[in-house]
C-alpha atoms as a PDB file:
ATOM      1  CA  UNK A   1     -91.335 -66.158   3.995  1.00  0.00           C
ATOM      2  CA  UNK A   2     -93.161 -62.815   3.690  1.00  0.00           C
ATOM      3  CA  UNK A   3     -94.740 -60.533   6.204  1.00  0.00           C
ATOM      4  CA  UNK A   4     -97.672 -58.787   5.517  1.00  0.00           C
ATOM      5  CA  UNK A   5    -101.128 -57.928   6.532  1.00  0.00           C
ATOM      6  CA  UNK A   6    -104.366 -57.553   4.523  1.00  0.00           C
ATOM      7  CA  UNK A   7    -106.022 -54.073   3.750  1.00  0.00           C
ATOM      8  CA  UNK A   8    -108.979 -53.303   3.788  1.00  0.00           C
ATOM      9  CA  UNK A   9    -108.278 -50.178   1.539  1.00  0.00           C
ATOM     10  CA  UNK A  10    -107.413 -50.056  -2.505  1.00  0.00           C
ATOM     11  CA  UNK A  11    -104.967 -53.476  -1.884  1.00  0.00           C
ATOM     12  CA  UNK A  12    -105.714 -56.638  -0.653  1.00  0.00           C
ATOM     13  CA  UNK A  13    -101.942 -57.004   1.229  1.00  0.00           C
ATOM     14  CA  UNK A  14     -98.799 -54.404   2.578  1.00  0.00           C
ATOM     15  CA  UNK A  15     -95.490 -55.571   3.480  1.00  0.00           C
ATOM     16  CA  UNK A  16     -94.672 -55.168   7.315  1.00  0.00           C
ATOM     17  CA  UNK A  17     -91.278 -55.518   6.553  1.00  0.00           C
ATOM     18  CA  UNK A  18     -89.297 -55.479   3.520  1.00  0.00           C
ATOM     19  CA  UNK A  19     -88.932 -58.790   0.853  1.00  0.00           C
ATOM     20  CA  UNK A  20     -86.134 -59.062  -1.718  1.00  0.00           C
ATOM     21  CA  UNK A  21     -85.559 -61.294  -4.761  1.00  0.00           C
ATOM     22  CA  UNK A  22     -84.238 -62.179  -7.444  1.00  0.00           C
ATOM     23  CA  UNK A  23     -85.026 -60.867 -10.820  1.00  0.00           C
ATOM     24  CA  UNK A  24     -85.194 -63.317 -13.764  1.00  0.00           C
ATOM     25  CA  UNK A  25     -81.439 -63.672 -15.342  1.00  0.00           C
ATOM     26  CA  UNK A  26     -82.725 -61.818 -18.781  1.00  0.00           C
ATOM     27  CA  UNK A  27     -82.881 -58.476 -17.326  1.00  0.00           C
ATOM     28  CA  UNK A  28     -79.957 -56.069 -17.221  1.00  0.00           C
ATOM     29  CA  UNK A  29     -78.286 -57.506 -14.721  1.00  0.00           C
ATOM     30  CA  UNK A  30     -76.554 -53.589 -14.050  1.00  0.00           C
ATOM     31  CA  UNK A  31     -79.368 -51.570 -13.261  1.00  0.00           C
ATOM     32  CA  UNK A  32     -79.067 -49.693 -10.179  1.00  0.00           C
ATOM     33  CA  UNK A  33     -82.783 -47.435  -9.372  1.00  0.00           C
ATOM     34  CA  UNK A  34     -84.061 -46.866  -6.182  1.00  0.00           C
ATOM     35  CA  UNK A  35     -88.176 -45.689  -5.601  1.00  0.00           C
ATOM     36  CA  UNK A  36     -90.311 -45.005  -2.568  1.00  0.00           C
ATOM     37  CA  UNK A  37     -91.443 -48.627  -2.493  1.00  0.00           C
ATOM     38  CA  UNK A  38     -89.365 -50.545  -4.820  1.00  0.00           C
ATOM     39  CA  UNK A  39     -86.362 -50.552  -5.893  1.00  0.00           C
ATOM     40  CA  UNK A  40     -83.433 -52.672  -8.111  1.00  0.00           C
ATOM     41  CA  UNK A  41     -79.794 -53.010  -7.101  1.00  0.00           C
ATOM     42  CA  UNK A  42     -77.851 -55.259  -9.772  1.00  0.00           C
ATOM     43  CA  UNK A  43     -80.581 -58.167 -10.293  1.00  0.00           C
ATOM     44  CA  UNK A  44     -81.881 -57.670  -6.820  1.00  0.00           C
ATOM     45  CA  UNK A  45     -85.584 -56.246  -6.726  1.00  0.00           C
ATOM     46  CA  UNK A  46     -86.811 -55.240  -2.825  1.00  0.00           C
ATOM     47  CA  UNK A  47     -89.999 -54.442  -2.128  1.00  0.00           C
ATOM     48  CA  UNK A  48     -89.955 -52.519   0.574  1.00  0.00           C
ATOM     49  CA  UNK A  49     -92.279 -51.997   3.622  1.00  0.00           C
ATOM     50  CA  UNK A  50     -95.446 -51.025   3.250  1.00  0.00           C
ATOM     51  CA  UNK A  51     -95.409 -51.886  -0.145  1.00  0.00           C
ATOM     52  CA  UNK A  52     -99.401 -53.116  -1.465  1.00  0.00           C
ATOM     53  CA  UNK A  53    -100.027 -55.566  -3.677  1.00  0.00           C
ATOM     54  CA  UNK A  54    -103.716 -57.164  -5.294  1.00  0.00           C
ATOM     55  CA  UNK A  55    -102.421 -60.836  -4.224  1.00  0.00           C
ATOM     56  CA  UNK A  56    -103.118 -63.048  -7.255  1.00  0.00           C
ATOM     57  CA  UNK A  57    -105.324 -61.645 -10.017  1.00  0.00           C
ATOM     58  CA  UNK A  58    -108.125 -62.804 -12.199  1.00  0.00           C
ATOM     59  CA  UNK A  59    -110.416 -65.291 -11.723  1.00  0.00           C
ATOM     60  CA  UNK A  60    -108.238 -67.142  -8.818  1.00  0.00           C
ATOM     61  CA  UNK A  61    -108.015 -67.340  -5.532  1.00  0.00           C
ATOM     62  CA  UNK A  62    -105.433 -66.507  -3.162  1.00  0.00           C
ATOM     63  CA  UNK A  63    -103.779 -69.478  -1.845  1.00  0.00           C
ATOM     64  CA  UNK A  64    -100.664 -70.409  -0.062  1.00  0.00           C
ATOM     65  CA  UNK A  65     -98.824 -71.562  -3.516  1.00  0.00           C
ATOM     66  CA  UNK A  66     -99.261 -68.215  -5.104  1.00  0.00           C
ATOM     67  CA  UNK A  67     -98.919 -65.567  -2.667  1.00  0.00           C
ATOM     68  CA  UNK A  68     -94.978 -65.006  -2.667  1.00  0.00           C
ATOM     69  CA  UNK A  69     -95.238 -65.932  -7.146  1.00  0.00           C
ATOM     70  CA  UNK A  70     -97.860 -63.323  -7.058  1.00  0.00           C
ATOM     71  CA  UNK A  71     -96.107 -60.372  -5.042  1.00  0.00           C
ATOM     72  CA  UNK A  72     -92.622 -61.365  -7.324  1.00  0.00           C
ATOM     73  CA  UNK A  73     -94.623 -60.998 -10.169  1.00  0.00           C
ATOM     74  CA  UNK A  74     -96.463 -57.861  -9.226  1.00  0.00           C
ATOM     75  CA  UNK A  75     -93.130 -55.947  -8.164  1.00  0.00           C
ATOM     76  CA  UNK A  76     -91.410 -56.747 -11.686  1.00  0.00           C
ATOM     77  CA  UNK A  77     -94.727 -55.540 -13.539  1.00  0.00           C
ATOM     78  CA  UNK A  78     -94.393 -52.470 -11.548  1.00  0.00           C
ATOM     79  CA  UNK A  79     -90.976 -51.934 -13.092  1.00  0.00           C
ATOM     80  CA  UNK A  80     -92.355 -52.171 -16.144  1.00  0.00           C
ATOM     81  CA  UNK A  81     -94.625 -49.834 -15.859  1.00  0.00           C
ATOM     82  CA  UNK A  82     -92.231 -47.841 -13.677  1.00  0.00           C
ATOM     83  CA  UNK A  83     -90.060 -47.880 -17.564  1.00  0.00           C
ATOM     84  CA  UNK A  84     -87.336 -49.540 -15.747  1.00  0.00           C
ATOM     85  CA  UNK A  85     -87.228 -52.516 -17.629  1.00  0.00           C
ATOM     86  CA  UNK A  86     -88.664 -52.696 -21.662  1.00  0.00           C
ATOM     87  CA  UNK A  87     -92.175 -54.345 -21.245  1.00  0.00           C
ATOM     88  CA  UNK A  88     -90.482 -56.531 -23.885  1.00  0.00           C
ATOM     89  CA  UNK A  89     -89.295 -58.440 -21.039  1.00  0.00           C
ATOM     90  CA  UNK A  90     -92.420 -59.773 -19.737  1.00  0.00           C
ATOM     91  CA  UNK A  91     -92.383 -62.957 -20.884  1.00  0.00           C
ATOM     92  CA  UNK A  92     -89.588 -63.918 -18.793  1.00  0.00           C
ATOM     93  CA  UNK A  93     -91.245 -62.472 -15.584  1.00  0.00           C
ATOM     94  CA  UNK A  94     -94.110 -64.810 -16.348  1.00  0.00           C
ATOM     95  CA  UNK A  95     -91.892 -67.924 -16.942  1.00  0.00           C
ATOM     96  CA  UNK A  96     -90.853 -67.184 -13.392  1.00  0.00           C
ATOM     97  CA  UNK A  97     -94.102 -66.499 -12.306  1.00  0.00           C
ATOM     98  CA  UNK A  98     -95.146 -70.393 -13.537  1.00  0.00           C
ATOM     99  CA  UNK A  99     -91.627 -71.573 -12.134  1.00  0.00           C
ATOM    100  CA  UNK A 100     -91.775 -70.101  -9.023  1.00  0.00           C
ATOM    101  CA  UNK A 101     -95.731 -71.281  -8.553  1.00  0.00           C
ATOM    102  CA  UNK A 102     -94.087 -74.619  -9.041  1.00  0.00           C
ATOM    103  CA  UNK A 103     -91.528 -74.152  -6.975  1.00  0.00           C
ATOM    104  CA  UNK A 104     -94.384 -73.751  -4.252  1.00  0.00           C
ATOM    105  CA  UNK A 105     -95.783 -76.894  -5.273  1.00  0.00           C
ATOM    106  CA  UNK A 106     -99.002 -75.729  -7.066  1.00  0.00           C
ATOM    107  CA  UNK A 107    -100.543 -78.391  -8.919  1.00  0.00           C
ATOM    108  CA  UNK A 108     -99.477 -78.481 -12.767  1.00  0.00           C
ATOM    109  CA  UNK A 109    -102.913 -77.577 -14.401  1.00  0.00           C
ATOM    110  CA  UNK A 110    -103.612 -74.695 -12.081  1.00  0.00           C
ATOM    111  CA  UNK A 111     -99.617 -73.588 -13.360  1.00  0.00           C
ATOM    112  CA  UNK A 112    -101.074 -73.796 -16.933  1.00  0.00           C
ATOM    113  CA  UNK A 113    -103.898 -71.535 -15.919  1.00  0.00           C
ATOM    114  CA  UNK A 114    -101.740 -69.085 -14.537  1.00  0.00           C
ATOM    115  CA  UNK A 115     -98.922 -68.823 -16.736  1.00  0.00           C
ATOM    116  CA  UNK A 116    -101.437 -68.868 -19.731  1.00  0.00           C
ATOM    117  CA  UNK A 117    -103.620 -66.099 -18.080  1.00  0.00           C
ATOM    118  CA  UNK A 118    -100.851 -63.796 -17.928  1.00  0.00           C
ATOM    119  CA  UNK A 119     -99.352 -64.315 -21.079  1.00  0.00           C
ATOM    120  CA  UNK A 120    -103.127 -63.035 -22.576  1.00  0.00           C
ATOM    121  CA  UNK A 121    -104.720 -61.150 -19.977  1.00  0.00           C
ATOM    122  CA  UNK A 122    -101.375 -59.258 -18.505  1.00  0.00           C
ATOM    123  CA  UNK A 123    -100.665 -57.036 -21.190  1.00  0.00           C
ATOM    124  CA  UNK A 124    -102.230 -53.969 -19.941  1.00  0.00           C
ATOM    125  CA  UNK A 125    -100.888 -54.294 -16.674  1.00  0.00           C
ATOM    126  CA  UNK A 126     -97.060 -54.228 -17.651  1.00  0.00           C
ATOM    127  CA  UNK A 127     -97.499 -50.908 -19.845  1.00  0.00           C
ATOM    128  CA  UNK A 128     -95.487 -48.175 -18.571  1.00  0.00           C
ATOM    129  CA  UNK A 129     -97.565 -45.251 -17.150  1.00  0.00           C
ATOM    130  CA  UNK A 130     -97.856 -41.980 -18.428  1.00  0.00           C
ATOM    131  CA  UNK A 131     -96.194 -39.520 -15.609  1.00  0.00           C
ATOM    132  CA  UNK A 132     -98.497 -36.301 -16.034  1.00  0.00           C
ATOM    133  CA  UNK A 133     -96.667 -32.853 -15.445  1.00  0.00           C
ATOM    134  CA  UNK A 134     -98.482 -29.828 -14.271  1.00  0.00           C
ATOM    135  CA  UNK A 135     -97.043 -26.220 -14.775  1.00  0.00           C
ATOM    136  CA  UNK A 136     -98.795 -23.968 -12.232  1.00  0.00           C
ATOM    137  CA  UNK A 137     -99.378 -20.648 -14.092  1.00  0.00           C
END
């Protein structure tokens, strides 16, 4: 169960209180990193509140049996991107993504859809950002 409430802003959803989960069982299991809105503690990935999220992305729609997949799946990409964990790792995070949709009881073919849109359309999203320094003169 999640608490959250949509925006009207740049996200669709924030957390009104915090959420915690499992990561999937191929990432270091020993990482320890702690950020504003997310952080990882041995396996353990919290997002906490007032983090925002898109909901589910693409051409979908936000149902019942994707939101909590879809906010899992958007905190590990943001570790990724974060340079936490090697982008490398992806493909596990969607594997849970298409277990955890299941999990929720979303029908099979719509589970295809997903998984496979991820797999080719998700690339760009995982790719760490570049942190820009500035040097006042």
């Amino acid at each position: 169960m999640i608490s959250y409430i949509k925006e009207s802003r740049k996200y669709k959803y924030k957390l009104t209180a915090g959420y915690s989960f499992a990561l999937p069982k191929e990432f270091d299991q020993t990482v320890v990193w702690y950020g504003e809105f997310i952080s990882v503690d041995r396996g353990l990935c919290t997002l906490h509140k007032n983090y925002a999220w898109d909901g589910p992305s693409g051409p979908t729609i936000d149902t019942e049996d994707f939101q909590i997949p879809a906010l899992e799946h958007d905190g590990e990409y943001n570790l990724f991107r974060e340079g936490i964990f090697p982008v490398s790792m992806r493909v596990f995070s969607d594997k849970k993504l298409k277990r955890r949709c299941k999990e929720n009881r979303m029908p099979w073919w719509r589970r295809q859809y997903v998984y496979w849109g991820v797999r080719v359309g998700g690339g760009s999203s995982a790719k760490p950002t570049e942190k820009k320094v500035f040097i006042a003169p």
